[in-house]
PDB file of N, CA and C in Angstrom:
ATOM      1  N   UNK A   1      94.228 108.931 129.318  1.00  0.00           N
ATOM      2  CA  UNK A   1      94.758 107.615 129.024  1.00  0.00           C
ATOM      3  C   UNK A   1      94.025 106.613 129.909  1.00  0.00           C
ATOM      4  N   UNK A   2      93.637 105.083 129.690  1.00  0.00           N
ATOM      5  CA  UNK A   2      92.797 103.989 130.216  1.00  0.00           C
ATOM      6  C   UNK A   2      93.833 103.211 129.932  1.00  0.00           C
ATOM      7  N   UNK A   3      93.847 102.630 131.358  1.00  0.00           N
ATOM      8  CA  UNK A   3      95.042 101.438 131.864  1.00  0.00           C
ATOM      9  C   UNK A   3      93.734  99.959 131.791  1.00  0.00           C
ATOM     10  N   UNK A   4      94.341  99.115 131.091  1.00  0.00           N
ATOM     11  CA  UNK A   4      94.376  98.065 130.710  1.00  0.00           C
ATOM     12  C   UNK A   4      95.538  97.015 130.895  1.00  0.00           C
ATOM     13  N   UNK A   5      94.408  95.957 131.218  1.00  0.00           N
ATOM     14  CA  UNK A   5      95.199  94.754 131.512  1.00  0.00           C
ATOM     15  C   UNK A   5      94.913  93.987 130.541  1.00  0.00           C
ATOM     16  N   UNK A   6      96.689  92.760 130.283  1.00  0.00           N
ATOM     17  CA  UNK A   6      96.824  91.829 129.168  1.00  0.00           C
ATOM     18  C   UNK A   6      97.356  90.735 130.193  1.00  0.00           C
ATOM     19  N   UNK A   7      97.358  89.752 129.534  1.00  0.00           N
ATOM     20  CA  UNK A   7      97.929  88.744 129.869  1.00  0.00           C
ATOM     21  C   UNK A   7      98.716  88.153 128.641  1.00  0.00           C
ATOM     22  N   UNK A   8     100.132  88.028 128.943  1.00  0.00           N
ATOM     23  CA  UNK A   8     101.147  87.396 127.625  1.00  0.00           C
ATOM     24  C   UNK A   8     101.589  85.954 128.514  1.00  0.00           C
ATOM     25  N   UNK A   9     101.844  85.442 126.842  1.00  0.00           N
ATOM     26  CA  UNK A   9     102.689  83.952 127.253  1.00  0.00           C
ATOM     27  C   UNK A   9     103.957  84.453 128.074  1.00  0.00           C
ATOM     28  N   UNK A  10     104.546  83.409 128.775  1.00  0.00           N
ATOM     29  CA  UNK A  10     105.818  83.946 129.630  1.00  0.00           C
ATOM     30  C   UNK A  10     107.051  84.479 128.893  1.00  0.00           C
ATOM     31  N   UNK A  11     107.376  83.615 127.257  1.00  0.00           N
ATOM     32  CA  UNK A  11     108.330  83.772 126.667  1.00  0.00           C
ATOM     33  C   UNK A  11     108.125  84.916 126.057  1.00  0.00           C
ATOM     34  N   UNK A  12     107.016  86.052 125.843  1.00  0.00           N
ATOM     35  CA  UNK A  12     106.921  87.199 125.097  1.00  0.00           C
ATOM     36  C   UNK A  12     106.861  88.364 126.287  1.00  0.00           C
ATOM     37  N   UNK A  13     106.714  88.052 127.239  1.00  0.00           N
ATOM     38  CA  UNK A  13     106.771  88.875 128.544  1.00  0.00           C
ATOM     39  C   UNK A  13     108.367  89.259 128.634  1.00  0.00           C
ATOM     40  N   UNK A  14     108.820  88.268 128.870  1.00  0.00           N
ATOM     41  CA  UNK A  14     110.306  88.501 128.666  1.00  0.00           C
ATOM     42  C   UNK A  14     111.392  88.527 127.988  1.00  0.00           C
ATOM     43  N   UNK A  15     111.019  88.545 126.570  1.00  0.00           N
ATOM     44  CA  UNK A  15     111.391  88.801 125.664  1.00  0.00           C
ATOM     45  C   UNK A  15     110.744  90.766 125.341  1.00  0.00           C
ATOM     46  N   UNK A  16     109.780  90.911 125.753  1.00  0.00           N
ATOM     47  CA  UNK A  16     109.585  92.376 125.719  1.00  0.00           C
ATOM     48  C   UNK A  16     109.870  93.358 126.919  1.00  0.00           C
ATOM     49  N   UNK A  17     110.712  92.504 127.844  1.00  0.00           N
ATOM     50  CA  UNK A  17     111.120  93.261 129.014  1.00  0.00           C
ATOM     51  C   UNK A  17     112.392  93.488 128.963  1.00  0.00           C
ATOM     52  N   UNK A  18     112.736  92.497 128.036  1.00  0.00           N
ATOM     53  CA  UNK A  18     114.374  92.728 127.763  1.00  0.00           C
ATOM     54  C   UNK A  18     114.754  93.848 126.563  1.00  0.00           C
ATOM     55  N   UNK A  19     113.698  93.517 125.522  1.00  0.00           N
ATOM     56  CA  UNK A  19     113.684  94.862 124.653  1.00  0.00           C
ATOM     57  C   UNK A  19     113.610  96.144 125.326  1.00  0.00           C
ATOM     58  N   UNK A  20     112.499  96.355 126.257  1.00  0.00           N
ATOM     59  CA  UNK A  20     112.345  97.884 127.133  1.00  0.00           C
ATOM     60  C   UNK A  20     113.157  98.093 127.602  1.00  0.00           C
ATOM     61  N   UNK A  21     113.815  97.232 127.835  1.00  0.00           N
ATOM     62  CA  UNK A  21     115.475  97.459 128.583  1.00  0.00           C
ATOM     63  C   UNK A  21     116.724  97.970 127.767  1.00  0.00           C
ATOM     64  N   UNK A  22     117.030  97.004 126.635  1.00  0.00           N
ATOM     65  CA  UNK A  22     117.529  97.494 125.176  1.00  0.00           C
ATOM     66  C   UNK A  22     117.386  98.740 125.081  1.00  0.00           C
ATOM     67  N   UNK A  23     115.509  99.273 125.088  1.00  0.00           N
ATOM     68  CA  UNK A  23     115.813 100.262 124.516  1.00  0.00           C
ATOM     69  C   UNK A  23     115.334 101.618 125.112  1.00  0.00           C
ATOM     70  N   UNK A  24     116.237 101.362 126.910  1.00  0.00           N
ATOM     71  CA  UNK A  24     115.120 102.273 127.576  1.00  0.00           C
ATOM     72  C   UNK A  24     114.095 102.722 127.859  1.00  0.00           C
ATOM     73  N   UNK A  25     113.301 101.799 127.534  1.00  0.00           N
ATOM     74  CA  UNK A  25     111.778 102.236 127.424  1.00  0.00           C
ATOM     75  C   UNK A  25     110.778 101.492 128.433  1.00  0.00           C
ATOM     76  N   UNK A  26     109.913 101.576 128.458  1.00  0.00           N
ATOM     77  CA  UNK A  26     109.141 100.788 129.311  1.00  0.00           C
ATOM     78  C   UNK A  26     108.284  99.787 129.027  1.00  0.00           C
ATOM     79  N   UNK A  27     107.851  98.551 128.936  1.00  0.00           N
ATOM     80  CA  UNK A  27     107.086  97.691 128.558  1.00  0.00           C
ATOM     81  C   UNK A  27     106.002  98.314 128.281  1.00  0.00           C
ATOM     82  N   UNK A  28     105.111  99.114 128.542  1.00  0.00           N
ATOM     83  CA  UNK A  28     103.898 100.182 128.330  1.00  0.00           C
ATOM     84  C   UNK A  28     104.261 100.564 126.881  1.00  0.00           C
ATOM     85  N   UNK A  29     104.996 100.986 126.958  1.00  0.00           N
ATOM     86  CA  UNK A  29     105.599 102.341 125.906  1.00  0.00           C
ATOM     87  C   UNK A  29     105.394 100.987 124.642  1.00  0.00           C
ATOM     88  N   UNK A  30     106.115 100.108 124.609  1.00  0.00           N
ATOM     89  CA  UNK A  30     106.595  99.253 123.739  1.00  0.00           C
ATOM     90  C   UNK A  30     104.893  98.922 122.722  1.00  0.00           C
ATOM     91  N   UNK A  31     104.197  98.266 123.998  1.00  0.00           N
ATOM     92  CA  UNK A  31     102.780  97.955 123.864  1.00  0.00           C
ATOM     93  C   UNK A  31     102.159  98.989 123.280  1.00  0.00           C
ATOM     94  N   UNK A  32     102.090  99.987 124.003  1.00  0.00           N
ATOM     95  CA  UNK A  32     101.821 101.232 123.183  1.00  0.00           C
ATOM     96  C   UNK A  32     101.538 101.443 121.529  1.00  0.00           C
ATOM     97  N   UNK A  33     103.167 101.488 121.702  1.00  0.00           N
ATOM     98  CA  UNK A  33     103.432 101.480 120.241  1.00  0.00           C
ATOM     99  C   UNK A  33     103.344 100.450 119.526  1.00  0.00           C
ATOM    100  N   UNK A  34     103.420  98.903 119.452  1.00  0.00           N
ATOM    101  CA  UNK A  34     102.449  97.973 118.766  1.00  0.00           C
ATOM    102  C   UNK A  34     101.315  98.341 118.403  1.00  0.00           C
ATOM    103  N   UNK A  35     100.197  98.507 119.352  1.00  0.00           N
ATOM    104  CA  UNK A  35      98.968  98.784 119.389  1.00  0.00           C
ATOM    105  C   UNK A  35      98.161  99.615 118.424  1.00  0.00           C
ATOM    106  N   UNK A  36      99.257 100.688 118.457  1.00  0.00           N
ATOM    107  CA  UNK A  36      98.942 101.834 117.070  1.00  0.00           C
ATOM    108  C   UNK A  36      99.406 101.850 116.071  1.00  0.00           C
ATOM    109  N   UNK A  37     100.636 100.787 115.776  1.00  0.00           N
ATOM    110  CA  UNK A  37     100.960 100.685 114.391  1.00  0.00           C
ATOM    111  C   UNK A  37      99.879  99.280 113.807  1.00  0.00           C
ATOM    112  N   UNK A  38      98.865  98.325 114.960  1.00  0.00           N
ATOM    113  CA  UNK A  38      97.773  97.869 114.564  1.00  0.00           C
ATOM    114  C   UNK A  38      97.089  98.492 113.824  1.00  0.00           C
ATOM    115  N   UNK A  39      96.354  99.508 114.573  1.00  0.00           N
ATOM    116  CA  UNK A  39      95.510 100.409 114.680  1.00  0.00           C
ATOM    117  C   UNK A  39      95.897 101.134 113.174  1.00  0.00           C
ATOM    118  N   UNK A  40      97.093 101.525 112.696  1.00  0.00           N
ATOM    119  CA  UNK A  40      97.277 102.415 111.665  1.00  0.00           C
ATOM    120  C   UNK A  40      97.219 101.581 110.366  1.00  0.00           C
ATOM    121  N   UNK A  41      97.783 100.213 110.481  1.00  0.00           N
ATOM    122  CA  UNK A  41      97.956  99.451 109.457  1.00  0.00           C
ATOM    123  C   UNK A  41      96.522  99.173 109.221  1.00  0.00           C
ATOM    124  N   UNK A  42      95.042  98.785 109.940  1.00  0.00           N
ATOM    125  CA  UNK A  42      94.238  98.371 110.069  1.00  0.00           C
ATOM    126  C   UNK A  42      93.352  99.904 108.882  1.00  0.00           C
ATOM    127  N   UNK A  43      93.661 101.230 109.333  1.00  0.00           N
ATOM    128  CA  UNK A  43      93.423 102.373 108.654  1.00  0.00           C
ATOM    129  C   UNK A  43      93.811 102.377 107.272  1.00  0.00           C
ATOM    130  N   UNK A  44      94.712 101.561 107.019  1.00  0.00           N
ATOM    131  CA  UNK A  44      95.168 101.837 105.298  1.00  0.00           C
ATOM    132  C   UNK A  44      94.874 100.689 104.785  1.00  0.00           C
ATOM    133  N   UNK A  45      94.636  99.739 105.854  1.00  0.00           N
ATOM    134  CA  UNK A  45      93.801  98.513 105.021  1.00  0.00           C
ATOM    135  C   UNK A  45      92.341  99.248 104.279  1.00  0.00           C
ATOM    136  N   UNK A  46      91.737  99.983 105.106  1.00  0.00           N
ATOM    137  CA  UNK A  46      90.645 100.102 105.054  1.00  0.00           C
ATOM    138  C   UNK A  46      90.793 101.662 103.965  1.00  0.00           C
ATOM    139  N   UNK A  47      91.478 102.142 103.936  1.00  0.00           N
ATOM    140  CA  UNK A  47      91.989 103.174 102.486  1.00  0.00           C
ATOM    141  C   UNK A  47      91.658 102.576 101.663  1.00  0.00           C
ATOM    142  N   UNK A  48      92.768 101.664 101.454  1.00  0.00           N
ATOM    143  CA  UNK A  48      93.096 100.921 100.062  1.00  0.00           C
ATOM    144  C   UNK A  48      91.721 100.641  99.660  1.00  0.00           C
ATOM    145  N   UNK A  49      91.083  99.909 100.582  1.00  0.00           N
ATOM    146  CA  UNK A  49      89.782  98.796 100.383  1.00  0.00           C
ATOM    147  C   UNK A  49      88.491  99.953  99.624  1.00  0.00           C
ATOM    148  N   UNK A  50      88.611 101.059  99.993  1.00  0.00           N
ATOM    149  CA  UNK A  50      87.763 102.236  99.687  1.00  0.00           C
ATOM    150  C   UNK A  50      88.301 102.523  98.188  1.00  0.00           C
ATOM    151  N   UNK A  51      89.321 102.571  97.932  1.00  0.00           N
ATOM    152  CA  UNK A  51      89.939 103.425  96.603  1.00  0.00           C
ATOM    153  C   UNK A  51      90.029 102.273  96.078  1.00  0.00           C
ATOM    154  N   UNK A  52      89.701 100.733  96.309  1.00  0.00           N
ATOM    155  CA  UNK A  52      89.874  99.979  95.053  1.00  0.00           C
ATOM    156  C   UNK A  52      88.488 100.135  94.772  1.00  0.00           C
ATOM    157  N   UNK A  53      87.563 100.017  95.825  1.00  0.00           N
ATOM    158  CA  UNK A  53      86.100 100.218  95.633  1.00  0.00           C
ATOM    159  C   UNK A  53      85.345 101.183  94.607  1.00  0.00           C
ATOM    160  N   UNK A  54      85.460 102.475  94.829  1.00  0.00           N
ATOM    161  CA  UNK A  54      85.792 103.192  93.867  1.00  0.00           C
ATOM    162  C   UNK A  54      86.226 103.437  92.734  1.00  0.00           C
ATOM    163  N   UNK A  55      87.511 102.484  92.401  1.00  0.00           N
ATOM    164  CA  UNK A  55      88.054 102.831  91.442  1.00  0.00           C
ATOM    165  C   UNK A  55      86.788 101.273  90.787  1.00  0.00           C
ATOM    166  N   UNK A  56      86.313 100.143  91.082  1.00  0.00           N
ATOM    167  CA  UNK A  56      85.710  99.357  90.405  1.00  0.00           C
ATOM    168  C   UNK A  56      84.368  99.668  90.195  1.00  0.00           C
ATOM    169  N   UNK A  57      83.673 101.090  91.049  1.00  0.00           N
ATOM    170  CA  UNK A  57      82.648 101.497  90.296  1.00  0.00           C
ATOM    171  C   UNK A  57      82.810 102.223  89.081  1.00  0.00           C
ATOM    172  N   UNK A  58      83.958 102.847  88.944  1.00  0.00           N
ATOM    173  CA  UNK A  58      84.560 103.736  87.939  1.00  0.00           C
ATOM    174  C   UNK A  58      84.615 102.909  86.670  1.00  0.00           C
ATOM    175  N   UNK A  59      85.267 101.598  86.832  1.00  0.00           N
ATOM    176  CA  UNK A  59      85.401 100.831  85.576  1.00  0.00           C
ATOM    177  C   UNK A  59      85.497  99.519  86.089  1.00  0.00           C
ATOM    178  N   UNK A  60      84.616  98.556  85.863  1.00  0.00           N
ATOM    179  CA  UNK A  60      84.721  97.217  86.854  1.00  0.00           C
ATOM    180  C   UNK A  60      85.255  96.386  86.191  1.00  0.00           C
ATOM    181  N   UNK A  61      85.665  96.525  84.977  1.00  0.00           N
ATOM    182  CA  UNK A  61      87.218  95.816  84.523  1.00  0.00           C
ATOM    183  C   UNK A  61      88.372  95.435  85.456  1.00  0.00           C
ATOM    184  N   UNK A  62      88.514  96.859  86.024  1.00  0.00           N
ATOM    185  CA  UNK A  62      89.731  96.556  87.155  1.00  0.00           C
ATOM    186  C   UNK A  62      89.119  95.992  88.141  1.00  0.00           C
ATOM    187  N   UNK A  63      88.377  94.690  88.155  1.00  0.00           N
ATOM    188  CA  UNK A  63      88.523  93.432  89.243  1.00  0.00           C
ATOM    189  C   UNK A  63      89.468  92.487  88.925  1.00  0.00           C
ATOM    190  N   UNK A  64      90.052  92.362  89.909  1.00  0.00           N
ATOM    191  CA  UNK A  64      91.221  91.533  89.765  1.00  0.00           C
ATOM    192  C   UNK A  64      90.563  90.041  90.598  1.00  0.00           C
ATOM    193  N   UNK A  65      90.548  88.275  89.998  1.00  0.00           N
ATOM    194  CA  UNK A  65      90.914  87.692  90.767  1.00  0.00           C
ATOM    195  C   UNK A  65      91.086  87.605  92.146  1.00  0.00           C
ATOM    196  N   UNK A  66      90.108  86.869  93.022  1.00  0.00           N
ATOM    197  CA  UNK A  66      90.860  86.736  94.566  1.00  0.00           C
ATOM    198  C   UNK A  66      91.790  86.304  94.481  1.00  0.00           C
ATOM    199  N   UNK A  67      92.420  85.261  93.992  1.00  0.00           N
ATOM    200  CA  UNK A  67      94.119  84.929  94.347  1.00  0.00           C
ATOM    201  C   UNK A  67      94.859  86.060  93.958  1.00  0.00           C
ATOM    202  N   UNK A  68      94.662  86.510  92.976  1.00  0.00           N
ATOM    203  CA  UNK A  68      95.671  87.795  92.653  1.00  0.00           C
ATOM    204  C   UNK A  68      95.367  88.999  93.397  1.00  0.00           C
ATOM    205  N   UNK A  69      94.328  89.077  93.867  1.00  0.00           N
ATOM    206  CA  UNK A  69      94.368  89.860  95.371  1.00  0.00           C
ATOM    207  C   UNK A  69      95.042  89.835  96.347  1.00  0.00           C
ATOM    208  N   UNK A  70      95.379  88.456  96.630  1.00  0.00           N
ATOM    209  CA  UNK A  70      95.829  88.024  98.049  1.00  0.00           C
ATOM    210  C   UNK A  70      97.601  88.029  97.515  1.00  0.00           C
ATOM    211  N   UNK A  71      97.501  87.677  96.358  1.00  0.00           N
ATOM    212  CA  UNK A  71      99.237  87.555  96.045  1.00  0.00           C
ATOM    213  C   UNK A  71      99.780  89.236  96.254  1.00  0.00           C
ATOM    214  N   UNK A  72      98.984  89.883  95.409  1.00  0.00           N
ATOM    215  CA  UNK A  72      99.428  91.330  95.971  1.00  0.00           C
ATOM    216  C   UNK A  72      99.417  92.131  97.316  1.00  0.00           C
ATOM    217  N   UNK A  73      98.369  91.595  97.946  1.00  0.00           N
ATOM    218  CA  UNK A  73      98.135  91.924 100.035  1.00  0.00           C
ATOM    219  C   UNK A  73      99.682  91.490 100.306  1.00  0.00           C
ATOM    220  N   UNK A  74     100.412  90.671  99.804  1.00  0.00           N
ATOM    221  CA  UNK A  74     101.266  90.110 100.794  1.00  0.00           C
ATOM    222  C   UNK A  74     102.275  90.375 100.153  1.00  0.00           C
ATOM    223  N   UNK A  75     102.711  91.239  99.428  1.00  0.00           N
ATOM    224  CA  UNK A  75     104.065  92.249  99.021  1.00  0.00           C
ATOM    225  C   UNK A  75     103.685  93.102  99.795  1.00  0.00           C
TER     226      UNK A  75
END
């Protein structure tokens, strides 16, 4: 594990010190776990982005519109 330093605004510092507290945990832990549900969401962005890819060499009919791209990203 590599210890890293952040710097937060004051109101999210303590607002996430009071959560670690809530929920027994440690401000680390909390960060932690943000970090990798980044990290994971960032992975299925990059799925999706492959299997639409794919699927528009397959048949490039299924291009959809950028706005109707973006309307569907955000469901």
């Amino acid at each position: 594990m590599k210890k890293t330093m952040i710097y937060l605004p004051d109101d999210l510092h303590k607002n996430l010190k009071r959560l670690a507290v809530e929920r027994d945990t440690s401000m680390a832990e909390l960060m932690r776990d943000a970090a990798l549900a980044v990290v994971e969401e960032g992975r299925e962005d990059l799925e999706d982005a492959r299997k639409a890819l794919q699927e528009f060499r397959r048949d490039p009919s299924s291009a959809v519109p950028l706005a109707e791209y973006h309307r569907r990203r955000k469901r």
